[in-house]
N, C-alpha and C. Protein backbone atom coordinates (compact mmCIF):
# COMPACT_ATOMS: atom_id res chain seq x y z
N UNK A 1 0.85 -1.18 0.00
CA UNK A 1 0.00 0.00 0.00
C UNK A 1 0.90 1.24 0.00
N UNK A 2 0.55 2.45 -0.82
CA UNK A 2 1.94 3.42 -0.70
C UNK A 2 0.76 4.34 0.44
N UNK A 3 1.80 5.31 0.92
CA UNK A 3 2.16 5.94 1.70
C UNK A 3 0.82 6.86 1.75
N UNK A 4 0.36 7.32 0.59
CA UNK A 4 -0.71 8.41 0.60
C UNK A 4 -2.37 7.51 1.25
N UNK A 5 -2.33 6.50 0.36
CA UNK A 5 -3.40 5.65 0.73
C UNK A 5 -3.39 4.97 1.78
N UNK A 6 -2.58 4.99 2.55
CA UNK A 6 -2.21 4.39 4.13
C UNK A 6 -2.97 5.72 5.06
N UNK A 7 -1.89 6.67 5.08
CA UNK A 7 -2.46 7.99 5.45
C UNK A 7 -4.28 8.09 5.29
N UNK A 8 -4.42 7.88 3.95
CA UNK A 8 -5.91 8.23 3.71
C UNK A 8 -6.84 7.32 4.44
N UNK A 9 -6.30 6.27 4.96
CA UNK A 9 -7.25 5.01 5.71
C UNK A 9 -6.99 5.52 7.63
N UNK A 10 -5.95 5.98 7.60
CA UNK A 10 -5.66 6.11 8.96
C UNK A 10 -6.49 7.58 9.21
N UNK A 11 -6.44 8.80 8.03
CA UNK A 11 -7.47 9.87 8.51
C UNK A 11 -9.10 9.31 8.65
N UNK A 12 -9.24 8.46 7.47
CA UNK A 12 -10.87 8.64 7.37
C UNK A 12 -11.09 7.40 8.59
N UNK A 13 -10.30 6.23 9.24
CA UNK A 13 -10.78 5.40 9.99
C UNK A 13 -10.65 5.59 11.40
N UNK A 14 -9.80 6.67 11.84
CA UNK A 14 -9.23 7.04 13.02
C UNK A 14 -8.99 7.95 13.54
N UNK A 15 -8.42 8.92 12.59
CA UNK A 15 -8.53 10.14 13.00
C UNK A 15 -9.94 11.01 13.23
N UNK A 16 -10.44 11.38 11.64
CA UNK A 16 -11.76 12.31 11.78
C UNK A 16 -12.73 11.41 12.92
N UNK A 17 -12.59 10.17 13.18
CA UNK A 17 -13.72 10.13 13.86
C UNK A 17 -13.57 10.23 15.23
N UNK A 18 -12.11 10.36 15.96
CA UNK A 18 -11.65 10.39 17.21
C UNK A 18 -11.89 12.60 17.08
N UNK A 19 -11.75 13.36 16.29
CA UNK A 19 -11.18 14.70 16.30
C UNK A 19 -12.58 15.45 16.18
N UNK A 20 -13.79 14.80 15.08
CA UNK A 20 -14.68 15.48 14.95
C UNK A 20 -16.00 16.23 15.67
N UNK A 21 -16.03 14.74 16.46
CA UNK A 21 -17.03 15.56 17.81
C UNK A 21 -16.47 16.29 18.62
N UNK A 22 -15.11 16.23 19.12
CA UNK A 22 -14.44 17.03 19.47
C UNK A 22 -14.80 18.66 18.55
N UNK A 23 -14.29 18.32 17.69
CA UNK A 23 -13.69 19.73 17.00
C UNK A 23 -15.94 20.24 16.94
N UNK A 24 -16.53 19.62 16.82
CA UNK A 24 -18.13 19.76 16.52
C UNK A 24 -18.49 20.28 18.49
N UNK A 25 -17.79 19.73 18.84
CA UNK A 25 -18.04 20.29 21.05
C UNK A 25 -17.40 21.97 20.91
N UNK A 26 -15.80 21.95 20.18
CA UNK A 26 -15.69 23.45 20.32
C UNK A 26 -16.15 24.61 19.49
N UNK A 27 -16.79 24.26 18.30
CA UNK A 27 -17.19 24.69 17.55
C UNK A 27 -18.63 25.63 17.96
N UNK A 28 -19.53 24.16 19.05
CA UNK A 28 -20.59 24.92 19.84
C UNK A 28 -20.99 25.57 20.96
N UNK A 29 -19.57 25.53 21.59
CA UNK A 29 -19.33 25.73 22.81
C UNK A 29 -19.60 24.85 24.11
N UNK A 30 -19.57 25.42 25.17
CA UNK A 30 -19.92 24.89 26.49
C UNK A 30 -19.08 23.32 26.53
N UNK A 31 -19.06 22.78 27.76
CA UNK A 31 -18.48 21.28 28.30
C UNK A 31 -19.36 20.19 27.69
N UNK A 32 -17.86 19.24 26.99
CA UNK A 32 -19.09 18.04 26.78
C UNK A 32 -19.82 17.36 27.87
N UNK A 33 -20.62 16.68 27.43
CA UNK A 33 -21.21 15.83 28.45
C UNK A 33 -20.70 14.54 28.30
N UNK A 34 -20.78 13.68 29.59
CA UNK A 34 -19.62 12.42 29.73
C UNK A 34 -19.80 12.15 28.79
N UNK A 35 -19.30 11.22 27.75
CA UNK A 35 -18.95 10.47 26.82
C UNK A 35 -19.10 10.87 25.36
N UNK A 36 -19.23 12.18 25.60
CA UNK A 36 -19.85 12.45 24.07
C UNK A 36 -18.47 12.61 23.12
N UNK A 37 -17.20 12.71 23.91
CA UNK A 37 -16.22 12.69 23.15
C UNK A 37 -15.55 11.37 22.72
N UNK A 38 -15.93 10.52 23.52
CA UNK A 38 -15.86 9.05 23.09
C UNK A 38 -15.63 8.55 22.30
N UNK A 39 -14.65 7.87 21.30
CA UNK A 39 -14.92 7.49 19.87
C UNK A 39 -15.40 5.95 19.69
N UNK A 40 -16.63 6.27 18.41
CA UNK A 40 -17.39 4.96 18.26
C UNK A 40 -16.73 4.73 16.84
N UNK A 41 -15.87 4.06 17.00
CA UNK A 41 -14.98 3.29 16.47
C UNK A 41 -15.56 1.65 15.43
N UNK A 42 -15.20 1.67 14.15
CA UNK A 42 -15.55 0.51 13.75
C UNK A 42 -14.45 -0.11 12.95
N UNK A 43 -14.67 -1.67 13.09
CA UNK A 43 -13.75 -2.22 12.31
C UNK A 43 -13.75 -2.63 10.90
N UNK A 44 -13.07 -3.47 10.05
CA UNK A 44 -12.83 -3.50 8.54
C UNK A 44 -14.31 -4.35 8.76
N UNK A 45 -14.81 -5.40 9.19
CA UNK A 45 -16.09 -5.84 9.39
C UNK A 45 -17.43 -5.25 9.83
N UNK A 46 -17.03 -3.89 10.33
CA UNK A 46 -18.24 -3.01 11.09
C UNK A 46 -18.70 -3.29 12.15
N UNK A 47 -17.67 -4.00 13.12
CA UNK A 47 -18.20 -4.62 14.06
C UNK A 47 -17.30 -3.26 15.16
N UNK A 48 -18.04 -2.90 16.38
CA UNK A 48 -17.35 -2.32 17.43
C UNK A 48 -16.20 -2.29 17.56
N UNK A 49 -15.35 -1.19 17.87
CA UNK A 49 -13.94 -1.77 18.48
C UNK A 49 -12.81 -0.44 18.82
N UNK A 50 -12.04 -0.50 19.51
CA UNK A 50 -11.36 0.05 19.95
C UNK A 50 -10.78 0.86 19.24
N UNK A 51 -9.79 2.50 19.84
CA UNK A 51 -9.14 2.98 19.45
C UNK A 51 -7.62 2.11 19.14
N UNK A 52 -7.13 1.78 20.31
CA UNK A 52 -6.00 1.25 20.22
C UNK A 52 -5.87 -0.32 19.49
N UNK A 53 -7.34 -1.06 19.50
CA UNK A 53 -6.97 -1.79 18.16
C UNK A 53 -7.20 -1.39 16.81
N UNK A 54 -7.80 -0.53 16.21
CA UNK A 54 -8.00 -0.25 14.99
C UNK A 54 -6.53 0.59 14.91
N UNK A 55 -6.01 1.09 15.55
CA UNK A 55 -4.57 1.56 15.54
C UNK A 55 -3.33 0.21 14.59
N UNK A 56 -3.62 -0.46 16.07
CA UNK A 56 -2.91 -1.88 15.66
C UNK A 56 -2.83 -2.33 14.94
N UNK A 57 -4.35 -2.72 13.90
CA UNK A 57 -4.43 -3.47 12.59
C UNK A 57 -3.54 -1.96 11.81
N UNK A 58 -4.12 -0.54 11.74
CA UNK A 58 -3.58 0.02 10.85
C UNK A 58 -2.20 -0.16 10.76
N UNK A 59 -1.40 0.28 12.13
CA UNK A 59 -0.11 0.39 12.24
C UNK A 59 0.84 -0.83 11.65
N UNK A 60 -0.21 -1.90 11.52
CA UNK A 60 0.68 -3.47 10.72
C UNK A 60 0.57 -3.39 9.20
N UNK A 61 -0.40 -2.68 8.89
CA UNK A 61 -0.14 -2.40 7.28
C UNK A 61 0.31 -0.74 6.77
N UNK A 62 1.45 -0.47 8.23
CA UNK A 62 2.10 0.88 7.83
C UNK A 62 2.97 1.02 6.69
N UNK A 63 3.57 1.68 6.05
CA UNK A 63 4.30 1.71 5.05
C UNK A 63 5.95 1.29 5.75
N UNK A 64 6.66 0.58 4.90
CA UNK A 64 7.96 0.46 6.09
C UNK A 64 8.92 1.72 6.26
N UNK A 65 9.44 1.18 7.26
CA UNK A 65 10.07 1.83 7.51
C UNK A 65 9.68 3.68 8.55
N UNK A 66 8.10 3.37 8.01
CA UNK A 66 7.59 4.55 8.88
C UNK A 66 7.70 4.35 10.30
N UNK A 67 7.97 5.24 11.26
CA UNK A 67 8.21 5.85 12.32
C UNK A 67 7.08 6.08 12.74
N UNK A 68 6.34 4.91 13.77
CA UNK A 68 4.84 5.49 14.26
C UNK A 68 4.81 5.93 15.86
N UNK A 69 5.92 6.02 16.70
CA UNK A 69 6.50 6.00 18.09
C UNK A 69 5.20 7.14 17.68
N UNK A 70 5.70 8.38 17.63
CA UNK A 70 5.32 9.37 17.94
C UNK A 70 3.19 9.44 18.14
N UNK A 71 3.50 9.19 16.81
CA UNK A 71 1.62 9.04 16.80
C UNK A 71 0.59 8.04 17.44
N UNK A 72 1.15 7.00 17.54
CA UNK A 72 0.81 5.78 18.73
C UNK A 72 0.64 6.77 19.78
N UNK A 73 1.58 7.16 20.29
CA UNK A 73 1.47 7.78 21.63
C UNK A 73 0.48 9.01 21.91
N UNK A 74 -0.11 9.59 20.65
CA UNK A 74 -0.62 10.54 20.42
C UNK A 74 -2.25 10.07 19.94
N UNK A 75 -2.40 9.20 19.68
CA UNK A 75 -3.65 8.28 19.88
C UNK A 75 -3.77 8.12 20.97
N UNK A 76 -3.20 7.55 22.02
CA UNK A 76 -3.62 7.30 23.05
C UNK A 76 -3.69 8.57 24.53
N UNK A 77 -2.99 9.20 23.94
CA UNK A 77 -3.67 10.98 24.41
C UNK A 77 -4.56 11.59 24.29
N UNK A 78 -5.09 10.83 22.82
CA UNK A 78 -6.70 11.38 22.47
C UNK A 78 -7.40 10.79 23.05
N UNK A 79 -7.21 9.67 23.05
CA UNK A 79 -8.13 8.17 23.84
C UNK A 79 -8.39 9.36 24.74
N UNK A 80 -7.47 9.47 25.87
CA UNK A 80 -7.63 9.25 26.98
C UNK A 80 -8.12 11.18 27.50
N UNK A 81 -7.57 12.06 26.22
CA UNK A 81 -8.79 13.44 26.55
C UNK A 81 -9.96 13.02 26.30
N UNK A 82 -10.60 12.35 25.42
CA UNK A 82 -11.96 12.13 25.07
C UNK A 82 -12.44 11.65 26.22
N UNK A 83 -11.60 10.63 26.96
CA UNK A 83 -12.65 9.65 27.93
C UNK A 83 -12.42 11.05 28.97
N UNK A 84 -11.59 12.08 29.41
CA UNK A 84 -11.93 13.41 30.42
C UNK A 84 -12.36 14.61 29.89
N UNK A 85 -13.23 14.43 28.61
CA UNK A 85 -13.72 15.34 28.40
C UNK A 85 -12.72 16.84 27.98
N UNK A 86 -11.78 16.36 27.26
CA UNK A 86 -10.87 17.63 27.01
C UNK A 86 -10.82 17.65 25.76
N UNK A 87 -11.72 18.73 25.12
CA UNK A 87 -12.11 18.55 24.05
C UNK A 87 -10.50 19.25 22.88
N UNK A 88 -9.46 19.90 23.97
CA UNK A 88 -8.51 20.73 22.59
C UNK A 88 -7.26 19.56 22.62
N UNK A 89 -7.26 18.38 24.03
CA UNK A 89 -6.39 17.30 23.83
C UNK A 89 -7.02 16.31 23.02
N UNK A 90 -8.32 16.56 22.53
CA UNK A 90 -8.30 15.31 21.32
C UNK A 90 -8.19 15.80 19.95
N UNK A 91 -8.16 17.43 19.94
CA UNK A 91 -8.47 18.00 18.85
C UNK A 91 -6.49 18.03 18.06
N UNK A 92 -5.59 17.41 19.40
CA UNK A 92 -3.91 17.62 19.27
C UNK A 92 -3.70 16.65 18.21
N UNK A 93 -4.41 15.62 17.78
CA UNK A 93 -4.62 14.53 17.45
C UNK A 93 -4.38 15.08 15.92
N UNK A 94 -4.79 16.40 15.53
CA UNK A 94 -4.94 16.58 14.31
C UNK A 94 -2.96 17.02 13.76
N UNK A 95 -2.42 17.43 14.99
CA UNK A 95 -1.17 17.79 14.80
C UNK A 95 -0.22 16.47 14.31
N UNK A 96 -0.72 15.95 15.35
CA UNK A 96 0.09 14.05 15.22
C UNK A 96 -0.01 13.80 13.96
N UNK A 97 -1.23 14.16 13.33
CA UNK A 97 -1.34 13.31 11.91
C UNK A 97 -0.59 13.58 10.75
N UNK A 98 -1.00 15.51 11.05
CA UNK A 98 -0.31 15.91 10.18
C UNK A 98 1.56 15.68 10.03
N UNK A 99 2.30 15.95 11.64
CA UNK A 99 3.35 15.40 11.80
C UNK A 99 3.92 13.88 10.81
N UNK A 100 2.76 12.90 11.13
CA UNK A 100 3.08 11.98 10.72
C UNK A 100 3.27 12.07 8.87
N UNK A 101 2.05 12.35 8.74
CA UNK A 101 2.20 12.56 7.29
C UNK A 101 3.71 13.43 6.36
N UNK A 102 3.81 14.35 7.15
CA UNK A 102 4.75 15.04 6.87
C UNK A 102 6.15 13.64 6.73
N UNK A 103 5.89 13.16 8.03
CA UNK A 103 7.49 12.08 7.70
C UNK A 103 7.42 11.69 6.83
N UNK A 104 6.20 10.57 6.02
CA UNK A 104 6.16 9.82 4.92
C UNK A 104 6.23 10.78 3.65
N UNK A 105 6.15 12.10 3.64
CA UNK A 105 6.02 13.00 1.88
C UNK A 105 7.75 12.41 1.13
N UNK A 106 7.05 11.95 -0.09
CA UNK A 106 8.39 11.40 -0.66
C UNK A 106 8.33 10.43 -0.85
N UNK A 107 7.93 9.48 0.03
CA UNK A 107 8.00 8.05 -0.01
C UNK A 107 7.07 7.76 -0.93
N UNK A 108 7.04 6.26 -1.54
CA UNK A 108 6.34 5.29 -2.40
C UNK A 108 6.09 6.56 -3.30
């Protein structure tokens, strides 16, 4: 899989959906309410599932050689603003990506 279309599965399966209610909470103001930052997460089957496994499957069909330390860790910062309601630590999520992307320009 090259590099752009990796990226493009990891924004549309993980990112926008961990960043958007977020970014849709500051957009309208006021505190979320518990869980609304939550991400409802689905898998290649459509079945329920986690941030940090839909990470996992992505991160195994990363492009090689990519460098995911950084953004792993930055997923699980979002995880874990969403589950306290901090709507501009899940919105950081959008930096990670872009970061990441930036490493791979060039490749494949």
């Amino acid at each position: 899989m090259q590099p752009t279309e990796w990226l493009a599965r990891v924004r549309h399966d993980l990112v926008k959906r961990l960043v958007w209610p977020a970014r849709d909470r500051r957009d309208m103001g006021g505190a979320p309410a518990p869980g609304e930052l939550a991400p409802r997460l689905i898998d290649d089957e459509g079945r329920p599932t986690t941030a940090a496994a839909l990470w996992a499957g992505l991160a195994a069909e990363a492009p090689a050689g990519a460098d995911l330390t950084a953004f792993e860790g930055a997923v699980g910062r979002a995880v874990t603003a969403a589950d306290a309601g901090d709507v501009h630590g899940v919105i950081a999520l959008e930096a990670a990506f872009a970061a990441l992307a930036r490493s791979l320009e060039g490749d494949g």
